[in-house]
PDB file of N, CA and C in Angstrom:
ATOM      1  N   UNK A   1       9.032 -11.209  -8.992  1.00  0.00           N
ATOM      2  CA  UNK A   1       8.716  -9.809  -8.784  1.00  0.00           C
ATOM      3  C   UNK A   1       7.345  -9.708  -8.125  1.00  0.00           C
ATOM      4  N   UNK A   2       7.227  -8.609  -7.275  1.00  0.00           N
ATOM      5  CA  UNK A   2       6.300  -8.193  -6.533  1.00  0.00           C
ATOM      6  C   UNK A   2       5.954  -7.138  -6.432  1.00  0.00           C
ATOM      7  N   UNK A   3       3.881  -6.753  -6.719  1.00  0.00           N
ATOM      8  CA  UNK A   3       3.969  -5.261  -6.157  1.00  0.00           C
ATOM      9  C   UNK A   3       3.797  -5.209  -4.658  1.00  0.00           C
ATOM     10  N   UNK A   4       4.203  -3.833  -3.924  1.00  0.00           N
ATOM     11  CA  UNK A   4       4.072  -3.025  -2.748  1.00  0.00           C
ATOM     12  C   UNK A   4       2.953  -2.354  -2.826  1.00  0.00           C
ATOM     13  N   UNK A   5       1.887  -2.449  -2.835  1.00  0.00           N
ATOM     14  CA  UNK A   5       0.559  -1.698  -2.964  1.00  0.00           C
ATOM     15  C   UNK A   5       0.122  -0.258  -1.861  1.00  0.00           C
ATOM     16  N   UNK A   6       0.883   1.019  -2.619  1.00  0.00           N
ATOM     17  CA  UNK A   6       0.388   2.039  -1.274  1.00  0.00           C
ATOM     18  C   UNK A   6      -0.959   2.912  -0.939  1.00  0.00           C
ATOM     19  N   UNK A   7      -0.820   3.077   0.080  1.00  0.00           N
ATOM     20  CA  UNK A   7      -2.251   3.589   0.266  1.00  0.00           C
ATOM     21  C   UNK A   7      -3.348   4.232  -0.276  1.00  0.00           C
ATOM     22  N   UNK A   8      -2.441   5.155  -1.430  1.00  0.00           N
ATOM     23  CA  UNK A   8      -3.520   6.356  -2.220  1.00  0.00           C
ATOM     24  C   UNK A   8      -3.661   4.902  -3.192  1.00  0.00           C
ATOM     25  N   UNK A   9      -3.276   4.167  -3.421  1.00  0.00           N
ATOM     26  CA  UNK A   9      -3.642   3.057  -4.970  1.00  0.00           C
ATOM     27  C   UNK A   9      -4.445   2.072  -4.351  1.00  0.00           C
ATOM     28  N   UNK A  10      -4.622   1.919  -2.890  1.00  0.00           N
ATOM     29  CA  UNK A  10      -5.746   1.767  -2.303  1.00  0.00           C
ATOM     30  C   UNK A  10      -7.183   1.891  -2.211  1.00  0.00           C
ATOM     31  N   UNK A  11      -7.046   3.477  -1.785  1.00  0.00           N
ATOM     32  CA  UNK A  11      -8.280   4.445  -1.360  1.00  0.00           C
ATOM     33  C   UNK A  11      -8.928   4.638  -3.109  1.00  0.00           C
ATOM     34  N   UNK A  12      -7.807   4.445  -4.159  1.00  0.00           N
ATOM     35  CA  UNK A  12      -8.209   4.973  -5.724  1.00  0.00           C
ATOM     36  C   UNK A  12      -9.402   3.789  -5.627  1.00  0.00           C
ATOM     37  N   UNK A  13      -8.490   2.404  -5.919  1.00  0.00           N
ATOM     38  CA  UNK A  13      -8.985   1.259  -6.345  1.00  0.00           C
ATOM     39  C   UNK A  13     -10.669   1.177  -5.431  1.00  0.00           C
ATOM     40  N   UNK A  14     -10.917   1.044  -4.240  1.00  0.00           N
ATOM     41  CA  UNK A  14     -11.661   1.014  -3.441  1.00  0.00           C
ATOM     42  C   UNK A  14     -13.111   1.979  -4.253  1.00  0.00           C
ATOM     43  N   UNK A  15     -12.297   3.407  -4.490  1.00  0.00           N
ATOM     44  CA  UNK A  15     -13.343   4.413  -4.456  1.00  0.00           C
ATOM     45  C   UNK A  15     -13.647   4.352  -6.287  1.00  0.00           C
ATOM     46  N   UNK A  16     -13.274   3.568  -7.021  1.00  0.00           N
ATOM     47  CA  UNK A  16     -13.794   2.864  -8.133  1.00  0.00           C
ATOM     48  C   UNK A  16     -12.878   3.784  -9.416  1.00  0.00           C
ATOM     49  N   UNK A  17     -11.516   4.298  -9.636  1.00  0.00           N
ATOM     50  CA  UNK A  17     -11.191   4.400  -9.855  1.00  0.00           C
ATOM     51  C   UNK A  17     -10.495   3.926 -10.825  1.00  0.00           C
ATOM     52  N   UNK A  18     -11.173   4.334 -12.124  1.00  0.00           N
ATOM     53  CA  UNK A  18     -10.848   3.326 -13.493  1.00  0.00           C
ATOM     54  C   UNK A  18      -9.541   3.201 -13.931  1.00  0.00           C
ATOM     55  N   UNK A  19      -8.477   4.216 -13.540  1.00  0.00           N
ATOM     56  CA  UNK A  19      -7.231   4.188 -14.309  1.00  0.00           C
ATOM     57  C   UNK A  19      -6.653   3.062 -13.469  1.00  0.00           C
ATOM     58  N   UNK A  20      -6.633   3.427 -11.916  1.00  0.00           N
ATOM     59  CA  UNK A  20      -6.215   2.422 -10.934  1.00  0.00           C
ATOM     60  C   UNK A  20      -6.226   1.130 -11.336  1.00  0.00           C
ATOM     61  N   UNK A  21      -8.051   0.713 -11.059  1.00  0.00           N
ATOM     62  CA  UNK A  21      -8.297  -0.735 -11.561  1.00  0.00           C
ATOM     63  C   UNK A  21      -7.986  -1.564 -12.620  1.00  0.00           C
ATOM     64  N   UNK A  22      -8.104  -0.357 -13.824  1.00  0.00           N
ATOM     65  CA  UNK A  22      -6.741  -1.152 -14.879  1.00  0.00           C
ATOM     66  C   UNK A  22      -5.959  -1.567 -14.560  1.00  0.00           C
ATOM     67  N   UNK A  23      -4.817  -1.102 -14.421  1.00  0.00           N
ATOM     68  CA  UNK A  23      -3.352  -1.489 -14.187  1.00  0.00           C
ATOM     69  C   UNK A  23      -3.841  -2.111 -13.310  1.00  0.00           C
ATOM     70  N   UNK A  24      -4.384  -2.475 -12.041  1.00  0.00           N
ATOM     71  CA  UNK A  24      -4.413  -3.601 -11.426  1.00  0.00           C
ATOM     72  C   UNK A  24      -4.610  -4.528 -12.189  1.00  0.00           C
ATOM     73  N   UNK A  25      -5.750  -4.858 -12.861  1.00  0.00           N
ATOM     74  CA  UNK A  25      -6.109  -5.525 -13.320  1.00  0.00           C
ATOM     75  C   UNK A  25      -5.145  -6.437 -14.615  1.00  0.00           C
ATOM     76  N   UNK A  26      -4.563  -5.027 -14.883  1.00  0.00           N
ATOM     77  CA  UNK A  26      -3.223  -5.511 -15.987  1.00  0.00           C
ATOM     78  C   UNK A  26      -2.418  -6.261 -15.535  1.00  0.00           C
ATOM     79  N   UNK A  27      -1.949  -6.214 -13.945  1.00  0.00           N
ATOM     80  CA  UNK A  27      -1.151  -7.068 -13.647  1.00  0.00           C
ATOM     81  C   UNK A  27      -1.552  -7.617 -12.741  1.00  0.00           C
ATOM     82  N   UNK A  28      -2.976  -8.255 -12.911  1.00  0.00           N
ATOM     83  CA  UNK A  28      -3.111  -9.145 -11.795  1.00  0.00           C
ATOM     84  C   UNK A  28      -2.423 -10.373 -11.415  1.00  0.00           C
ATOM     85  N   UNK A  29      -2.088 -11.120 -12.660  1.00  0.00           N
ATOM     86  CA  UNK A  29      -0.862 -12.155 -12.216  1.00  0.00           C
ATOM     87  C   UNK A  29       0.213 -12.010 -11.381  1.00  0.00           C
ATOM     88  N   UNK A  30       0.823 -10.912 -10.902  1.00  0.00           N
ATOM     89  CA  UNK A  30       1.645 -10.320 -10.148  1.00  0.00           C
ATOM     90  C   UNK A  30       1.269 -10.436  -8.940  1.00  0.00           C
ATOM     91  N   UNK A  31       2.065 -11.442  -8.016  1.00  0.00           N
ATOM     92  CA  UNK A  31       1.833 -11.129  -6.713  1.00  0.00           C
ATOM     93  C   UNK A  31       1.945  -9.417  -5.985  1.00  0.00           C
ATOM     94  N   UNK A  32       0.951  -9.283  -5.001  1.00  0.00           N
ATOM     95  CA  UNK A  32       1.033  -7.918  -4.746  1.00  0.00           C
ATOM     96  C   UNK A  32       0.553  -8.231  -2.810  1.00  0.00           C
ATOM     97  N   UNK A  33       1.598  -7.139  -2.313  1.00  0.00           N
ATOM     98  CA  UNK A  33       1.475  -6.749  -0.770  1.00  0.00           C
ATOM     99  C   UNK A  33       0.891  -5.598  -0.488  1.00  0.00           C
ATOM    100  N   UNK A  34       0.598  -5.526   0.725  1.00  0.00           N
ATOM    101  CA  UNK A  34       0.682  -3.562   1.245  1.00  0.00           C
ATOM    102  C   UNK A  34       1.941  -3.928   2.903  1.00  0.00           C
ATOM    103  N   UNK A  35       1.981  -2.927   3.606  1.00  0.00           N
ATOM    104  CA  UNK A  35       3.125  -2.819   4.044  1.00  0.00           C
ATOM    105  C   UNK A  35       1.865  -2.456   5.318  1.00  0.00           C
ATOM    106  N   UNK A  36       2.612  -2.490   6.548  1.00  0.00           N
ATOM    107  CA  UNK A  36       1.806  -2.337   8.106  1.00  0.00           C
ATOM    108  C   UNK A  36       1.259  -1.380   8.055  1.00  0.00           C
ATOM    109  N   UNK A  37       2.219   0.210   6.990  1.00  0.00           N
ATOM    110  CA  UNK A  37       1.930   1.426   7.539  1.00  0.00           C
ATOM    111  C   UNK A  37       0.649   1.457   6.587  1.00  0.00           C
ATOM    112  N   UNK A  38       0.863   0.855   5.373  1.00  0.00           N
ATOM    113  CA  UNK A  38      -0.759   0.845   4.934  1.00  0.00           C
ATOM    114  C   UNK A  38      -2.171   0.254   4.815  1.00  0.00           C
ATOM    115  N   UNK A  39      -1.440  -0.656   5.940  1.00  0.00           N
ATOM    116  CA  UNK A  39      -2.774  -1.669   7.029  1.00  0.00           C
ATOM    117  C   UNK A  39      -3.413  -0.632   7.866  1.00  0.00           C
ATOM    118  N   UNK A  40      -2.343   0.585   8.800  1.00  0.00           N
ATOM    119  CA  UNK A  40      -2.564   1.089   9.808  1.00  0.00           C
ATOM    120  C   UNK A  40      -2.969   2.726   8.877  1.00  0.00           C
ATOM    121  N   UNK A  41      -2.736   3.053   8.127  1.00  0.00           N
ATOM    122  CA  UNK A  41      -3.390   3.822   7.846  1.00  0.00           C
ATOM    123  C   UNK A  41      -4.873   3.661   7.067  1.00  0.00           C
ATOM    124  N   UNK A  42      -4.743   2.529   6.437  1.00  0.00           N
ATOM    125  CA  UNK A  42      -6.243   2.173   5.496  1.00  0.00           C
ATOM    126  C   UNK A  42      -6.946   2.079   7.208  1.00  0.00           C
ATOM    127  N   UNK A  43      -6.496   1.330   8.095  1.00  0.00           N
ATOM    128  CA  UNK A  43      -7.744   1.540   9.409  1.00  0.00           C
ATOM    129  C   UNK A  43      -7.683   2.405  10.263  1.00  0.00           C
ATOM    130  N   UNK A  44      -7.108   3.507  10.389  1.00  0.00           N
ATOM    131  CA  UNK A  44      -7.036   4.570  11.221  1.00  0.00           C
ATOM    132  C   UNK A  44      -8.279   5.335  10.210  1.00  0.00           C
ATOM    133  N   UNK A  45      -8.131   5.513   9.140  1.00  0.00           N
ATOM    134  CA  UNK A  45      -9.095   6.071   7.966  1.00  0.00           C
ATOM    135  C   UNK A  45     -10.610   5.701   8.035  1.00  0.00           C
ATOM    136  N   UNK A  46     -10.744   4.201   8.104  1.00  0.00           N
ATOM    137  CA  UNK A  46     -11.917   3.481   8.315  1.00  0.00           C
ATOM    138  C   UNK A  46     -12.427   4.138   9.625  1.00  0.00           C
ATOM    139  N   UNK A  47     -11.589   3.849  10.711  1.00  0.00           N
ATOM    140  CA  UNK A  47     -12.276   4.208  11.888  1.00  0.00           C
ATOM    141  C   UNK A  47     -12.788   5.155  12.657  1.00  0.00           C
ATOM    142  N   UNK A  48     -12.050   6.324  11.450  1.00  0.00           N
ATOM    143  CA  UNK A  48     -12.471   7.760  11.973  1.00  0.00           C
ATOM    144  C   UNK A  48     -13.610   8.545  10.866  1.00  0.00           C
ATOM    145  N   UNK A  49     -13.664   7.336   9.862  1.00  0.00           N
ATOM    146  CA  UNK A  49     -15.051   7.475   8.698  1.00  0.00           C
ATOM    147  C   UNK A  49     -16.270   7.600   9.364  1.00  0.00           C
ATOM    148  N   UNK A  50     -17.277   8.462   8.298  1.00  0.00           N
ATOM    149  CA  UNK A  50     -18.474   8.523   9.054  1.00  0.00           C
ATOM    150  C   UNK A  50     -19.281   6.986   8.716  1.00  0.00           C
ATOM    151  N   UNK A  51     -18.516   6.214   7.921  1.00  0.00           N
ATOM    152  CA  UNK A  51     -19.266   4.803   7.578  1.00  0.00           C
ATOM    153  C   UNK A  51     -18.281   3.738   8.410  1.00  0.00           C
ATOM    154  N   UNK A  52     -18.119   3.830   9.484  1.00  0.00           N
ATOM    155  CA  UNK A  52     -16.975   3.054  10.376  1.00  0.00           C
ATOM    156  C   UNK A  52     -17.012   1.686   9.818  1.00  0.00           C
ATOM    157  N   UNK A  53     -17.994   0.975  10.258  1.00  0.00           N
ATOM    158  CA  UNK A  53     -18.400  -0.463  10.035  1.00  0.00           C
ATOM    159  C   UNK A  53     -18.285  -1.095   8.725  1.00  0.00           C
ATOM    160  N   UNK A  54     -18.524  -0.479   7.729  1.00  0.00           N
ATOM    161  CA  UNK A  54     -18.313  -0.684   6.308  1.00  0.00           C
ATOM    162  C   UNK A  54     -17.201  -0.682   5.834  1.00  0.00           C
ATOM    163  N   UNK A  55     -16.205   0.206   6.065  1.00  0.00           N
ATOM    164  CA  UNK A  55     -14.710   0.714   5.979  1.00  0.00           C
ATOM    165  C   UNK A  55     -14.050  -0.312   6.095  1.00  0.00           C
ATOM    166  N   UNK A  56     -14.045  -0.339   8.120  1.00  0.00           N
ATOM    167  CA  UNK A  56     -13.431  -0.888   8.874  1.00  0.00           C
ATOM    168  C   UNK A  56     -13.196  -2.605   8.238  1.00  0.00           C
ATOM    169  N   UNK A  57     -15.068  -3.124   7.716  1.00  0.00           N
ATOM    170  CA  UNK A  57     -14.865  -4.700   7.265  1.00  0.00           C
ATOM    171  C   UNK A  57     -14.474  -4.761   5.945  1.00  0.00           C
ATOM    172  N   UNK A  58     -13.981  -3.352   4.836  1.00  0.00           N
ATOM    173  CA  UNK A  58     -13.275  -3.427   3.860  1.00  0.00           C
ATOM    174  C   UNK A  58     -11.842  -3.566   3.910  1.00  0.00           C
ATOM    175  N   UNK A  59     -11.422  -2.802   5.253  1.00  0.00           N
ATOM    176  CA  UNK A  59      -9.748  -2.970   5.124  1.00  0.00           C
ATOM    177  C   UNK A  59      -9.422  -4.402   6.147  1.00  0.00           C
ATOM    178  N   UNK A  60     -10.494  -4.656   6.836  1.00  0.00           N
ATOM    179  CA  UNK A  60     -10.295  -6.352   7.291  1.00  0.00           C
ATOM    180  C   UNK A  60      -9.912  -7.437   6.034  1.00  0.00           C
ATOM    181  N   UNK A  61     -11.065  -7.040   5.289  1.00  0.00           N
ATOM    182  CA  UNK A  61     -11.297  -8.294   4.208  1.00  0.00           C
ATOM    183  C   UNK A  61      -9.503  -7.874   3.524  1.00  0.00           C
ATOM    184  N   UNK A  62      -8.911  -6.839   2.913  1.00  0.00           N
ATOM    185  CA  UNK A  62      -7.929  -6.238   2.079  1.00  0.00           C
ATOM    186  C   UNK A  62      -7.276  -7.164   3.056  1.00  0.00           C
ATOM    187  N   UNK A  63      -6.841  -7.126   4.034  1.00  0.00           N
ATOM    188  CA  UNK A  63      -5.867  -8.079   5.235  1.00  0.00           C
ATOM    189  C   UNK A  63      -5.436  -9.047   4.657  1.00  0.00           C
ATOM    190  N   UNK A  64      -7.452  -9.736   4.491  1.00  0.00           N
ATOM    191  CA  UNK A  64      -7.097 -11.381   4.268  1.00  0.00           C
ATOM    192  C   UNK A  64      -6.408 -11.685   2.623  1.00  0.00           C
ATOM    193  N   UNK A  65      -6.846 -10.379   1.878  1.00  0.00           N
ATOM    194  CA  UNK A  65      -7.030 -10.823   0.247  1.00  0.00           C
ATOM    195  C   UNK A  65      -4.559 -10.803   0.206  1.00  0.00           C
ATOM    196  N   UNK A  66      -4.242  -9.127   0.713  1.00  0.00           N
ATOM    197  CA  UNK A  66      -2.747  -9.175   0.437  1.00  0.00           C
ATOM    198  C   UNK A  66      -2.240  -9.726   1.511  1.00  0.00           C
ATOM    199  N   UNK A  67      -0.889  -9.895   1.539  1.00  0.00           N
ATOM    200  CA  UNK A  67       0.177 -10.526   2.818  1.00  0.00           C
ATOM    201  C   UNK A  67      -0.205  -8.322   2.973  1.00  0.00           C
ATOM    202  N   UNK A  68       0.562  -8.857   4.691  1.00  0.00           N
ATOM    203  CA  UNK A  68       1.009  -7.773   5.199  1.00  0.00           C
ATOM    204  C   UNK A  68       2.641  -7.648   5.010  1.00  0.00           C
ATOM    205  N   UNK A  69       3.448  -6.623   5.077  1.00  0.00           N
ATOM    206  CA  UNK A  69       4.759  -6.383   4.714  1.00  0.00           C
ATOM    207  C   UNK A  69       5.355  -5.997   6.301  1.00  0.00           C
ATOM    208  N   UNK A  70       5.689  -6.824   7.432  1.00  0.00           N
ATOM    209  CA  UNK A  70       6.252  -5.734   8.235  1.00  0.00           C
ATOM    210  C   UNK A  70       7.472  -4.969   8.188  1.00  0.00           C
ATOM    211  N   UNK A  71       8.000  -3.947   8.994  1.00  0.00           N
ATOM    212  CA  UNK A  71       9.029  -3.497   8.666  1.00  0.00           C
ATOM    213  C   UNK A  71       9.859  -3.539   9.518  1.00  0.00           C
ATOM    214  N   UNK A  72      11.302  -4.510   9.328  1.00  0.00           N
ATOM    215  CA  UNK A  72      12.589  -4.412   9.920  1.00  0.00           C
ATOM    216  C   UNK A  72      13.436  -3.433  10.244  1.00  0.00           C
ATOM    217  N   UNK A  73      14.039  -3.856  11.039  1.00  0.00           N
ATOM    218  CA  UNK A  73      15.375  -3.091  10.798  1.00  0.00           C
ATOM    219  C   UNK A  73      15.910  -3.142   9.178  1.00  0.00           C
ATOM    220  N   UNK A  74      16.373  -4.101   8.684  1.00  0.00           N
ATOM    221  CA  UNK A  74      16.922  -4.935   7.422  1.00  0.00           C
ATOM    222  C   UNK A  74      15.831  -3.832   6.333  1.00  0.00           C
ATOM    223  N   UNK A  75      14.414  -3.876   6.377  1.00  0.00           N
ATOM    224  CA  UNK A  75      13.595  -3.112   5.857  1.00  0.00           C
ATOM    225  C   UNK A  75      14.321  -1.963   5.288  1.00  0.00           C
ATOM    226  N   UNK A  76      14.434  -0.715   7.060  1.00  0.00           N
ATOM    227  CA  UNK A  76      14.976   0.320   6.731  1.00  0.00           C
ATOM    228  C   UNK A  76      16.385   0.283   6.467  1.00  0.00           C
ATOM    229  N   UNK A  77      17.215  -0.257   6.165  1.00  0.00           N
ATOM    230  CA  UNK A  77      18.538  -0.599   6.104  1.00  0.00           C
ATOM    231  C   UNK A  77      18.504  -0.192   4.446  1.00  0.00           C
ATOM    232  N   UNK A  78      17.383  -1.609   4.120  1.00  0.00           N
ATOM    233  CA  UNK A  78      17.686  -1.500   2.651  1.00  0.00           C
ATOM    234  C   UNK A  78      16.971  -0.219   2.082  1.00  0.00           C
ATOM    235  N   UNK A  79      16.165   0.409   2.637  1.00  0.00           N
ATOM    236  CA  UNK A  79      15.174   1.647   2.180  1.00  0.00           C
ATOM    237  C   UNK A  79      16.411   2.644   1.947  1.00  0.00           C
ATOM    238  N   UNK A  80      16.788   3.187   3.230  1.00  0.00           N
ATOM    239  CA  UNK A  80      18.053   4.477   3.397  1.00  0.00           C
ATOM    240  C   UNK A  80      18.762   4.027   2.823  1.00  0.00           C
ATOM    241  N   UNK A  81      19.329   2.922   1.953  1.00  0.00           N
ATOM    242  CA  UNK A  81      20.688   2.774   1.148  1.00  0.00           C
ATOM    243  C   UNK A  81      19.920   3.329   0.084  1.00  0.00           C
ATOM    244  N   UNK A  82      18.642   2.741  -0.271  1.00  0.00           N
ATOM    245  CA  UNK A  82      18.356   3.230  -1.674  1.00  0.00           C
ATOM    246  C   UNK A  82      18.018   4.451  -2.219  1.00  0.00           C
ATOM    247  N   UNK A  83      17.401   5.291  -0.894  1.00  0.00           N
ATOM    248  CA  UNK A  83      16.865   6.871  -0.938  1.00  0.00           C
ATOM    249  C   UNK A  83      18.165   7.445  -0.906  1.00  0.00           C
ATOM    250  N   UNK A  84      19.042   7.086  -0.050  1.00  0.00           N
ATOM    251  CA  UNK A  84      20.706   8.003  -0.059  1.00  0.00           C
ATOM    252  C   UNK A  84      21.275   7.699  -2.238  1.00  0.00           C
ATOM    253  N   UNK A  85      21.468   6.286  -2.249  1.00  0.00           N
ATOM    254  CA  UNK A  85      21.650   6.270  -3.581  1.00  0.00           C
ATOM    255  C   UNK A  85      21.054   6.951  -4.484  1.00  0.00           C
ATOM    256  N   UNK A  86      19.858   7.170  -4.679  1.00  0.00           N
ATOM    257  CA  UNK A  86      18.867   8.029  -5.425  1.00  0.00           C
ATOM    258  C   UNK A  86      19.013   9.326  -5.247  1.00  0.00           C
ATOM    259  N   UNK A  87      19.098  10.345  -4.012  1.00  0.00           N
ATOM    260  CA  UNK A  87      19.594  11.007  -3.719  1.00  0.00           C
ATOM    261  C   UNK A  87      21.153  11.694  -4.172  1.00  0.00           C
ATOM    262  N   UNK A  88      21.866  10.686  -4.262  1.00  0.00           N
ATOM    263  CA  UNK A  88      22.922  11.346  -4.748  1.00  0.00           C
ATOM    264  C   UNK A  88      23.159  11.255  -6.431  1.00  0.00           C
ATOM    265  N   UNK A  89      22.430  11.093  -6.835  1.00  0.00           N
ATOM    266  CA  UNK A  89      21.645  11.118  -8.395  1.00  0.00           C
ATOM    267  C   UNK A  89      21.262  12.112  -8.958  1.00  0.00           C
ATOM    268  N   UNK A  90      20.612  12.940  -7.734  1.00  0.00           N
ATOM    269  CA  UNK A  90      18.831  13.681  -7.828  1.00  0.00           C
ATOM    270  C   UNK A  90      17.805  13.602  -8.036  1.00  0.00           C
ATOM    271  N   UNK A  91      17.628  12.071  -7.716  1.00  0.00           N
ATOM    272  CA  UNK A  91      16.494  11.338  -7.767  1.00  0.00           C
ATOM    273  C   UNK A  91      15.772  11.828  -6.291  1.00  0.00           C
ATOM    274  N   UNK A  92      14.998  12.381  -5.797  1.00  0.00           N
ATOM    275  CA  UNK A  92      14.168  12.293  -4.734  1.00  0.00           C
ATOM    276  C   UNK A  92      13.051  11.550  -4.978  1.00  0.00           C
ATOM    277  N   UNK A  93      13.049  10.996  -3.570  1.00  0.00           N
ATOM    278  CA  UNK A  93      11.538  10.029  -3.116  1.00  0.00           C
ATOM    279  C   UNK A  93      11.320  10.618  -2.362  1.00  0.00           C
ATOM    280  N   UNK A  94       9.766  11.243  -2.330  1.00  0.00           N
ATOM    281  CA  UNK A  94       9.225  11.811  -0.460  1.00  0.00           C
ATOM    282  C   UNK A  94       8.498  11.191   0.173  1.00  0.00           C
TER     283      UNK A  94
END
């Protein structure tokens, strides 16, 4: 098992966010990723910060620390089976 690490559990952890860093911390044995879109949004964020340089070499270093997740076809394949399944539940994901 693996976490998917998304962006707001990011920006929490980063901005020193005690509930966050727990549970990280709770499961740090757990391998954990982030996914491209939250490579490309943690640096679209950095780069339009008024602290560019600082940001920018925080979501570098985040690069080296998780794998990146890219996304397939196969990706969204398996995503829309699972949001349609959930969906017809009444489970929504947004």
């Amino acid at each position: 098992m693996a976490y998917l690490i998304d962006t707001d559990i990011i920006i929490n952890s980063i901005k020193g966010n005690k509930t966050v860093n727990q549970k990280i911390s709770e499961f740090a044995s757990i391998p954990k990723a982030i996914s491209i879109v939250t490579y490309g949004e943690l640096l679209y964020g950095a780069k339009k910060s008024t602290q560019r340089e600082k940001n920018t070499s925080i979501v570098y270093r985040l690069a080296e620390i998780f794998p990146i997740i890219s996304i397939t076809r196969a990706t969204m394949e398996a995503f829309t089976d699972l949001k349609a399944a959930l969906d017809r539940k009444g489970e929504t994901v947004a």
